[in-house]
Protein backbone atom coordinates (compact mmCIF):
# COMPACT_ATOMS: atom_id res chain seq x y z
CA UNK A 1 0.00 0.00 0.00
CA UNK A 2 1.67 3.35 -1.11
CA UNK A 3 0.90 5.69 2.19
CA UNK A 4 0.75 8.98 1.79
CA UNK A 5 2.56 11.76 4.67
CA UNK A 6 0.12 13.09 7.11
CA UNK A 7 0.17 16.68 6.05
CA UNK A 8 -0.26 18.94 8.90
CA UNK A 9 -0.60 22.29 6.81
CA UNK A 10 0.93 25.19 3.87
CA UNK A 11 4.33 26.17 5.55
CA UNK A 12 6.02 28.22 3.67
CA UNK A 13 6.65 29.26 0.00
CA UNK A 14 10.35 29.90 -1.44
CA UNK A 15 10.80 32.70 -4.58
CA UNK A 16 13.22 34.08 -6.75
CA UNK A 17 13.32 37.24 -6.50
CA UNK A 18 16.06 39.65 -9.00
CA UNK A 19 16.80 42.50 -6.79
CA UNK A 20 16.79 41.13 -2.88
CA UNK A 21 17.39 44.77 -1.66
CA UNK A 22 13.78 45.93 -3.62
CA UNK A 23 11.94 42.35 -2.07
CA UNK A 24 12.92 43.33 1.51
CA UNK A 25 11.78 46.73 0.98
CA UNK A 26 8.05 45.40 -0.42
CA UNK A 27 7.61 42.28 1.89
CA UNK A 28 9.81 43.91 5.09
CA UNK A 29 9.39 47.43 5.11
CA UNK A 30 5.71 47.64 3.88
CA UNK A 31 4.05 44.38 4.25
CA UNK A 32 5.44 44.03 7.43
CA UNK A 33 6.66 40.29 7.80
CA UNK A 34 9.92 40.10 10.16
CA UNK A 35 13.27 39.15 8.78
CA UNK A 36 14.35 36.14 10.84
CA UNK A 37 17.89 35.72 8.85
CA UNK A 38 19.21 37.11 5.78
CA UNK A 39 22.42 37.16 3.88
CA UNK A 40 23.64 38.27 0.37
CA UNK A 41 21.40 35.93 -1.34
CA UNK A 42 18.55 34.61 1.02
CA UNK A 43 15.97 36.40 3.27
CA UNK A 44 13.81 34.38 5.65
CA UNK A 45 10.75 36.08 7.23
CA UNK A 46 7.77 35.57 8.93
CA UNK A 47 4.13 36.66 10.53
CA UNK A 48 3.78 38.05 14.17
CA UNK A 49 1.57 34.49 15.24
CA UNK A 50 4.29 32.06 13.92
CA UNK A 51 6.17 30.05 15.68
CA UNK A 52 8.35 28.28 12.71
CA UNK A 53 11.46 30.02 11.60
CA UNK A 54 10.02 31.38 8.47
CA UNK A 55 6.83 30.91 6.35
CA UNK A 56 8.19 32.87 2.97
CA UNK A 57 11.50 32.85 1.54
CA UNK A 58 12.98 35.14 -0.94
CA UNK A 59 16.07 33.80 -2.75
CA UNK A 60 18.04 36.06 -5.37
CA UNK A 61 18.07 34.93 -9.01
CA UNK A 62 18.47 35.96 -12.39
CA UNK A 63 15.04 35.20 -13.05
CA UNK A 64 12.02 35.56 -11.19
CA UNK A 65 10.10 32.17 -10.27
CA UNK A 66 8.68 29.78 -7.84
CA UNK A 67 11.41 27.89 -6.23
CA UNK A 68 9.38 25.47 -4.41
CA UNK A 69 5.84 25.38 -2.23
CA UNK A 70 6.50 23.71 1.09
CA UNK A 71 3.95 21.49 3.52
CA UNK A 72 4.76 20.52 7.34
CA UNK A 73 4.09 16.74 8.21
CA UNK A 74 3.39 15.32 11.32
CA UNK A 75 6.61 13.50 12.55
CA UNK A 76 9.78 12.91 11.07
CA UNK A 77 8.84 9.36 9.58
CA UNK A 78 6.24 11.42 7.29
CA UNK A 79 9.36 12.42 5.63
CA UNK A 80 10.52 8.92 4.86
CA UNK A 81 6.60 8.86 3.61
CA UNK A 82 6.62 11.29 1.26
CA UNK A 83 9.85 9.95 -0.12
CA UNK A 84 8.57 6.04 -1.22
CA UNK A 85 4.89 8.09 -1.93
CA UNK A 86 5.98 10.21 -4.36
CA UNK A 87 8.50 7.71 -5.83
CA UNK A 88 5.74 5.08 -6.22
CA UNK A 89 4.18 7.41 -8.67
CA UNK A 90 7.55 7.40 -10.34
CA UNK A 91 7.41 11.17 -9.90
CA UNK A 92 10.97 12.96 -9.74
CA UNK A 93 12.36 13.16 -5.69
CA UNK A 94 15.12 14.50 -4.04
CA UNK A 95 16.49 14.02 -0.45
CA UNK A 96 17.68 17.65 0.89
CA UNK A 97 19.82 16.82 4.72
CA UNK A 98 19.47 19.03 7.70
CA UNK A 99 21.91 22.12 6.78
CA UNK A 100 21.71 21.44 2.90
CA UNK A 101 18.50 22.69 2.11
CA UNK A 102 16.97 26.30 3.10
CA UNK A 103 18.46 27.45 6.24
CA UNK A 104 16.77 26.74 9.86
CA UNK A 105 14.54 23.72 7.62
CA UNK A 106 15.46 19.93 9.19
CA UNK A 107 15.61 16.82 6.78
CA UNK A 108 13.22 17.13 3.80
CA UNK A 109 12.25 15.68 0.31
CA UNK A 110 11.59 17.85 -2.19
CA UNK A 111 9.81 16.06 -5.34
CA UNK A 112 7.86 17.46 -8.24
CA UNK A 113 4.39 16.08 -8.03
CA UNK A 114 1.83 15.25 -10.90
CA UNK A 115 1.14 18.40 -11.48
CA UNK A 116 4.36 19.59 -12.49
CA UNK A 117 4.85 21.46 -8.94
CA UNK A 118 8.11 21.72 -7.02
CA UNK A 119 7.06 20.65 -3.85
CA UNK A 120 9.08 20.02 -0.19
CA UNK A 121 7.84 17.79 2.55
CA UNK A 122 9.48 18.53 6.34
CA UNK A 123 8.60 17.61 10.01
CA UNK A 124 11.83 19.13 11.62
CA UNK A 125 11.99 23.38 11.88
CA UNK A 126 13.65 25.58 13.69
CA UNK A 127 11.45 27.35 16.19
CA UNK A 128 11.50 31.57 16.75
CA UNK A 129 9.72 33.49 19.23
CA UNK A 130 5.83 34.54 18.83
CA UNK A 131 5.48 38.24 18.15
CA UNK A 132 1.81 38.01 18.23
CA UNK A 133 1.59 40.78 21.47
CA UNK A 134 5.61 42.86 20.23
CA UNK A 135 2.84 45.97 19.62
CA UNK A 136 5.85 47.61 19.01
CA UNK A 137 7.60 45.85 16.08
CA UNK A 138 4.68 45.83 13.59
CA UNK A 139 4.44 47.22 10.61
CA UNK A 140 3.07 48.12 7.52
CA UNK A 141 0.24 45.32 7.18
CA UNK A 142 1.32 43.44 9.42
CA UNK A 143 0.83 40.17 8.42
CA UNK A 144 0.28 37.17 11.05
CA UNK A 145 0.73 33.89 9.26
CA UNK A 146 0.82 32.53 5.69
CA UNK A 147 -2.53 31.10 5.14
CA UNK A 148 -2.28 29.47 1.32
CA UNK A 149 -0.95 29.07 -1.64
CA UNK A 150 -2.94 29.20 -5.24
CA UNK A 151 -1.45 27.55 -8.22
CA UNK A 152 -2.34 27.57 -11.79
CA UNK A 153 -3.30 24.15 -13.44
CA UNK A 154 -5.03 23.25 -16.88
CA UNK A 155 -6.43 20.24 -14.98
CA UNK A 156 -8.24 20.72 -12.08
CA UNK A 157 -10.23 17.20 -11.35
CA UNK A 158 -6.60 15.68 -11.46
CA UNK A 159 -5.31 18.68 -8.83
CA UNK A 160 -8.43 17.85 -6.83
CA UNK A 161 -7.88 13.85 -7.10
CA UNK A 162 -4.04 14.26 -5.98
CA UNK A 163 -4.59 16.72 -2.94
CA UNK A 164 -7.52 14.41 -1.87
CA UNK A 165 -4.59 11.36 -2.20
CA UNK A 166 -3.01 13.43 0.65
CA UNK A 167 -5.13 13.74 2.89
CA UNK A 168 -6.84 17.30 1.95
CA UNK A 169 -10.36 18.40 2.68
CA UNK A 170 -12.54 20.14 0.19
CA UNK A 171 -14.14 23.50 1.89
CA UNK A 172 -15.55 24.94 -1.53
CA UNK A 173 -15.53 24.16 -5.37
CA UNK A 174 -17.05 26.11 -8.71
CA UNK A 175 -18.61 23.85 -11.04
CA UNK A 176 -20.33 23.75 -13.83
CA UNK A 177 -24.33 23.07 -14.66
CA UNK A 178 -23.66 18.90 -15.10
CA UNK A 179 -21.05 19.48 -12.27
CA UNK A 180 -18.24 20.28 -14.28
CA UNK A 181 -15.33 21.37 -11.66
CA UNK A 182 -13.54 24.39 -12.38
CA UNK A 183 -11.85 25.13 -9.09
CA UNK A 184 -11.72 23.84 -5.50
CA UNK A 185 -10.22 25.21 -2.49
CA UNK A 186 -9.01 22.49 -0.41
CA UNK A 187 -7.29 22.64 3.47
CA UNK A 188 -5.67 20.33 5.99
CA UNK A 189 -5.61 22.82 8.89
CA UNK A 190 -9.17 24.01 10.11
CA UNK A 191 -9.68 26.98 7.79
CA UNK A 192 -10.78 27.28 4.46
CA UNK A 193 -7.59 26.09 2.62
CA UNK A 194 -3.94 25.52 2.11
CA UNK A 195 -4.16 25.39 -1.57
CA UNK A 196 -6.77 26.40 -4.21
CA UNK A 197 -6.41 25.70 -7.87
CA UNK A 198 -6.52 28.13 -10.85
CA UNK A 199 -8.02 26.79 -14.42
CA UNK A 200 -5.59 27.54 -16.77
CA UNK A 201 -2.13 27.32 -18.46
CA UNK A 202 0.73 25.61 -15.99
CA UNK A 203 2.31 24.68 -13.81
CA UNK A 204 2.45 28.08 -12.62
CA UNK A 205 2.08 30.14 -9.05
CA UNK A 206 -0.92 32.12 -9.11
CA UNK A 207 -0.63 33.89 -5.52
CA UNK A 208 0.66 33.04 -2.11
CA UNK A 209 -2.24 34.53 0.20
CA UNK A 210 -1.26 35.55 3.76
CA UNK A 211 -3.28 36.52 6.74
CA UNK A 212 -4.00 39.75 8.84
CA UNK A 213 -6.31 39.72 11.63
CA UNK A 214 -8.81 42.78 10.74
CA UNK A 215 -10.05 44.16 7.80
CA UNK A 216 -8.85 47.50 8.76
CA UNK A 217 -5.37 45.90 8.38
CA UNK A 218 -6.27 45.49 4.72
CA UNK A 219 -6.88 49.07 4.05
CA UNK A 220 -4.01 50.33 5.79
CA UNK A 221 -2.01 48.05 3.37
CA UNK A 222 -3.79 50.12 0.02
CA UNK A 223 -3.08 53.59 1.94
CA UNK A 224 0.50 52.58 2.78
CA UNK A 225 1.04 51.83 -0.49
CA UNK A 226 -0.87 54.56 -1.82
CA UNK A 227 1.03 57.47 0.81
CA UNK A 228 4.35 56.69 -0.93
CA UNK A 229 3.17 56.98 -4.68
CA UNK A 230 3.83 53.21 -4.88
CA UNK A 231 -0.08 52.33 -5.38
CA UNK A 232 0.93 50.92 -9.02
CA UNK A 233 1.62 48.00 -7.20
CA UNK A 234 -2.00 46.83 -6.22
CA UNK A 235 -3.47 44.71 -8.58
CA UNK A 236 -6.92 44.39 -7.33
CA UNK A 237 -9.46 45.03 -4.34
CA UNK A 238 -9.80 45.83 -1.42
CA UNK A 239 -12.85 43.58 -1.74
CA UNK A 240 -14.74 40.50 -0.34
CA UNK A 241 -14.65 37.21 -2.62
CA UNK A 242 -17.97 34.71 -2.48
CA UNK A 243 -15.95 31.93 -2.19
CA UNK A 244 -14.20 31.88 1.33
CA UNK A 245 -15.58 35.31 2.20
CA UNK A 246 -12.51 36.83 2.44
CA UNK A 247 -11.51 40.32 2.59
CA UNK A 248 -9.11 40.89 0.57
CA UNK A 249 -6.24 43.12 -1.48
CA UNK A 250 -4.12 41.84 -4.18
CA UNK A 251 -1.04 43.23 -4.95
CA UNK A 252 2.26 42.47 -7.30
CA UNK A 253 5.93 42.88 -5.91
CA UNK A 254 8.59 44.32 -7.83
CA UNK A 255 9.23 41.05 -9.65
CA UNK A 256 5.86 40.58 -10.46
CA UNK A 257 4.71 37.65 -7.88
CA UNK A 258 1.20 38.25 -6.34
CA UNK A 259 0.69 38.13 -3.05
CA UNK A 260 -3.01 37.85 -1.26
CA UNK A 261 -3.48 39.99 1.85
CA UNK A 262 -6.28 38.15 3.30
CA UNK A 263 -8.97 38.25 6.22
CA UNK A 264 -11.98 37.27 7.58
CA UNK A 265 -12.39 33.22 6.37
CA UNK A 266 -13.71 30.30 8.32
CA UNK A 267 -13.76 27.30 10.84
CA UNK A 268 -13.88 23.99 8.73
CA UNK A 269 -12.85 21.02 11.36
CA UNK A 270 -16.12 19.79 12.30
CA UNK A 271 -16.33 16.24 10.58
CA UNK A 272 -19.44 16.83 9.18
CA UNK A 273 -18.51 19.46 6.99
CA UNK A 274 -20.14 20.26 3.66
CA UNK A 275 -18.16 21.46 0.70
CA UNK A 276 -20.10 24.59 -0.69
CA UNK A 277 -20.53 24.65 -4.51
CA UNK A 278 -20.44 27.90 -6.70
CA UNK A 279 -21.85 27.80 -9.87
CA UNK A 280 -19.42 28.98 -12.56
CA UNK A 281 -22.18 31.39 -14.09
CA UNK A 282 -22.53 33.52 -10.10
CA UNK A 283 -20.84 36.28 -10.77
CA UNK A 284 -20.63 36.51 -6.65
CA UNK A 285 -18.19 33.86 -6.12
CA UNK A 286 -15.39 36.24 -7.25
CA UNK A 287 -16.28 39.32 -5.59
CA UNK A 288 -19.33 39.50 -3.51
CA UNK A 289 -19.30 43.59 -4.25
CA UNK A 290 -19.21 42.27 -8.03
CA UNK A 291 -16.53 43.71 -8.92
CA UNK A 292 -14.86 43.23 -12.21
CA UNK A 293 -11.66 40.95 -12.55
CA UNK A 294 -8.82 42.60 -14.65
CA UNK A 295 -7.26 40.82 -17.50
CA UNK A 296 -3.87 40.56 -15.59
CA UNK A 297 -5.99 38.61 -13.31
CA UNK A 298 -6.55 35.81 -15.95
CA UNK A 299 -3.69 35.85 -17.70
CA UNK A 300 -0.26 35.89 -15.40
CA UNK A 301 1.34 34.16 -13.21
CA UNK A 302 4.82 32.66 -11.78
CA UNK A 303 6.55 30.44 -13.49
CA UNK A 304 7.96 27.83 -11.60
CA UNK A 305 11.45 25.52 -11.45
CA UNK A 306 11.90 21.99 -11.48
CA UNK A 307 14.49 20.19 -9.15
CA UNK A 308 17.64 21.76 -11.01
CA UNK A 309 16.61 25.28 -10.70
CA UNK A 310 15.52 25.15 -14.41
CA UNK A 311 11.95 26.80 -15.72
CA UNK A 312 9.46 24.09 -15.89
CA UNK A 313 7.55 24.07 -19.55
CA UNK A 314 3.56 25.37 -19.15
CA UNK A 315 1.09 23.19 -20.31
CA UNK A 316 -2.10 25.50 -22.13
CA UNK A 317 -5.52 24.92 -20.85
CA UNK A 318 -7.89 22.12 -22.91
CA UNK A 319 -10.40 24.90 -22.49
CA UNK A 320 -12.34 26.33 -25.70
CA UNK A 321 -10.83 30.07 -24.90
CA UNK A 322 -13.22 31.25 -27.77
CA UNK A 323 -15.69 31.21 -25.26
CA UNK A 324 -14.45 32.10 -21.93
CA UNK A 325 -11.17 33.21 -19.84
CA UNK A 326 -9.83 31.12 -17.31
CA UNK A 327 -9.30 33.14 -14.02
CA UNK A 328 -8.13 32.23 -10.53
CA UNK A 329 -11.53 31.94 -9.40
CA UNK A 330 -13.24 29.42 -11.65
CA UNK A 331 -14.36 31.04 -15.30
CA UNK A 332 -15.36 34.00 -16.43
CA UNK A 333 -18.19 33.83 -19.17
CA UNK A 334 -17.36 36.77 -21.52
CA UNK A 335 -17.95 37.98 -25.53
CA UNK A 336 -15.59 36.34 -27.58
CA UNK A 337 -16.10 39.88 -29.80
CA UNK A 338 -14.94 41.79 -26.63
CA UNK A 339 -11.70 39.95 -25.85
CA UNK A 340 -9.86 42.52 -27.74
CA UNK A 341 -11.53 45.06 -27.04
């Protein structure tokens, strides 16, 4: 019986970023994570609530990407799990030692998975101190924990079949009128998920969403922005989405990645939980406001590197685009005649 690792939850994602000086200036200085340990190439941070070493890092490259997405698991044999798992599926693995891999991170496998992901496995991290009540070193929007990542996929019932392999729950999906699925938002730790899928051309990173506490939080994150002339840097929102009823603000860093400034989701670990279902066609499951969603929206994303450090190549969507866009919310139905428009 191939056993899968107990996943406990999303731990932390690792970028390349070109200009390291710039990143620590957008995810430091104004989104207000704390720098746990940085050198000439690496910068580890981290929310006020968390109690791991880091939950984002930003490595320096020539070319921006996602390095790899990395889940906790339960004990240290999960590791050894995740290694015979992921090679029974003859998928590509990698062993990374304690002291090898990305600093204050124990003994870890790092495989790419069947969707063409570059993902780590890891029981073993350092611990740091919780900032949760340091009033006085927060900052900007002062983010408390990563909550999620979002990754772009052209096949979505095979996402939803692997992360349901692991061990994942499904909180909400958008489907079609025979049932079609077009996204799903799925979670190990008692919220509303660890990863969602994106319809559309990939393997790619759509957004890594992290968590505030208040709205308020939020909107001091647009008028920070905003005060210092920098508000090109805000994609989309502030707004509420349907799906997971978050408040939320998108923005872009200076290499392009989007990051999710999130809030106000919910409590999913009673057993008897139901998986809500959108239909593709409500326009609320995107914004709840109904707000439009812009074409960069649809149509970009992070590429993302195999187990060399190499780009990996981005399958197109089997989707008829004549007739609708993917987005990172399900589809949008639109006039073909206004596509260019």
């Amino acid at each position: 019986m191939n056993t899968p690792p107990d996943v406990v939850r999303s731990a932390y994602a690792q970028l390349v970023v070109t200009d390291l000086h710039r990143a620590r200036w957008f995810w430091g200085d104004m989104l207000g994570f704390h720098i746990q340990y940085e050198d000439d190439s690496l910068l580890c941070l981290r929310g006020t609530d968390e109690l791991t070493h880091h939950s984002l890092v930003l490595r320096k490259g020539e070319t921006a990407a996602l390095d790899h997405l990395s889940y906790r698991v339960r004990t240290g044999e999960d590791v050894d799990r995740a290694e015979r798992y992921f090679r029974a599926l003859g998928r590509p693995v990698r062993r990374v030692p304690a002291g090898e891999g990305t600093p204050g991170v124990g003994d870890a496998v790092r495989v790419i998975d069947p969707l063409g992901f570059p993902v780590e496995f890891f029981h073993d991290i350092d611990r740091a101190e919780r900032l949760i009540q340091r009033y006085d070193l927060r900052r900007g929007a002062e983010i408390a924990r990563l909550d999620h990542f979002n990754i772009c996929t052209p096949d979505i019932p095979a996402a939803y079949e692997h992360y349901k392999a692991l061990g994942f729950g499904c909180s909400e999906t958008i489907e079609g009128d025979e049932h079609e699925l077009y996204a799903a938002w799925m979670y190990r730790k008692q919220t509303v998920h660890d990863v969602a899928f994106t319809g559309g051309a990939g393997p790619r990173l759509h957004h890594v969403g992290v968590a505030t506490h208040e709205s308020h939080q939020v909107l001091r994150t647009a008028d920070l922005f905003g005060s210092l002339r920098q508000e090109h840097h805000i994609e989309r929102g502030p707004g509420r989405h349907g799906v997971s009823n978050a408040f939320y603000l998108y923005l872009r860093d200076p290499d392009g990645h989007r990051v999710e400034i999130y809030t106000s989701d919910y409590y999913t670990g009673d057993p008897d939980h139901e998986t809500y279902r959108w239909n593709v066609r409500d326009d609320r499951r995107r914004d709840f406001w109904g707000n439009a969603v812009i074409e960069s929206w649809y149509k970009e994303a992070s590429p993302v590197l195999d187990l060399e450090g190499r780009p990996q190549p981005v399958t197109a969507s089997a989707l008829d685009e004549s007739a609708v866009q993917v987005g990172a919310d399900g589809l949008g139905i639109v006039d073909p005649g206004a596509r260019d428009a």
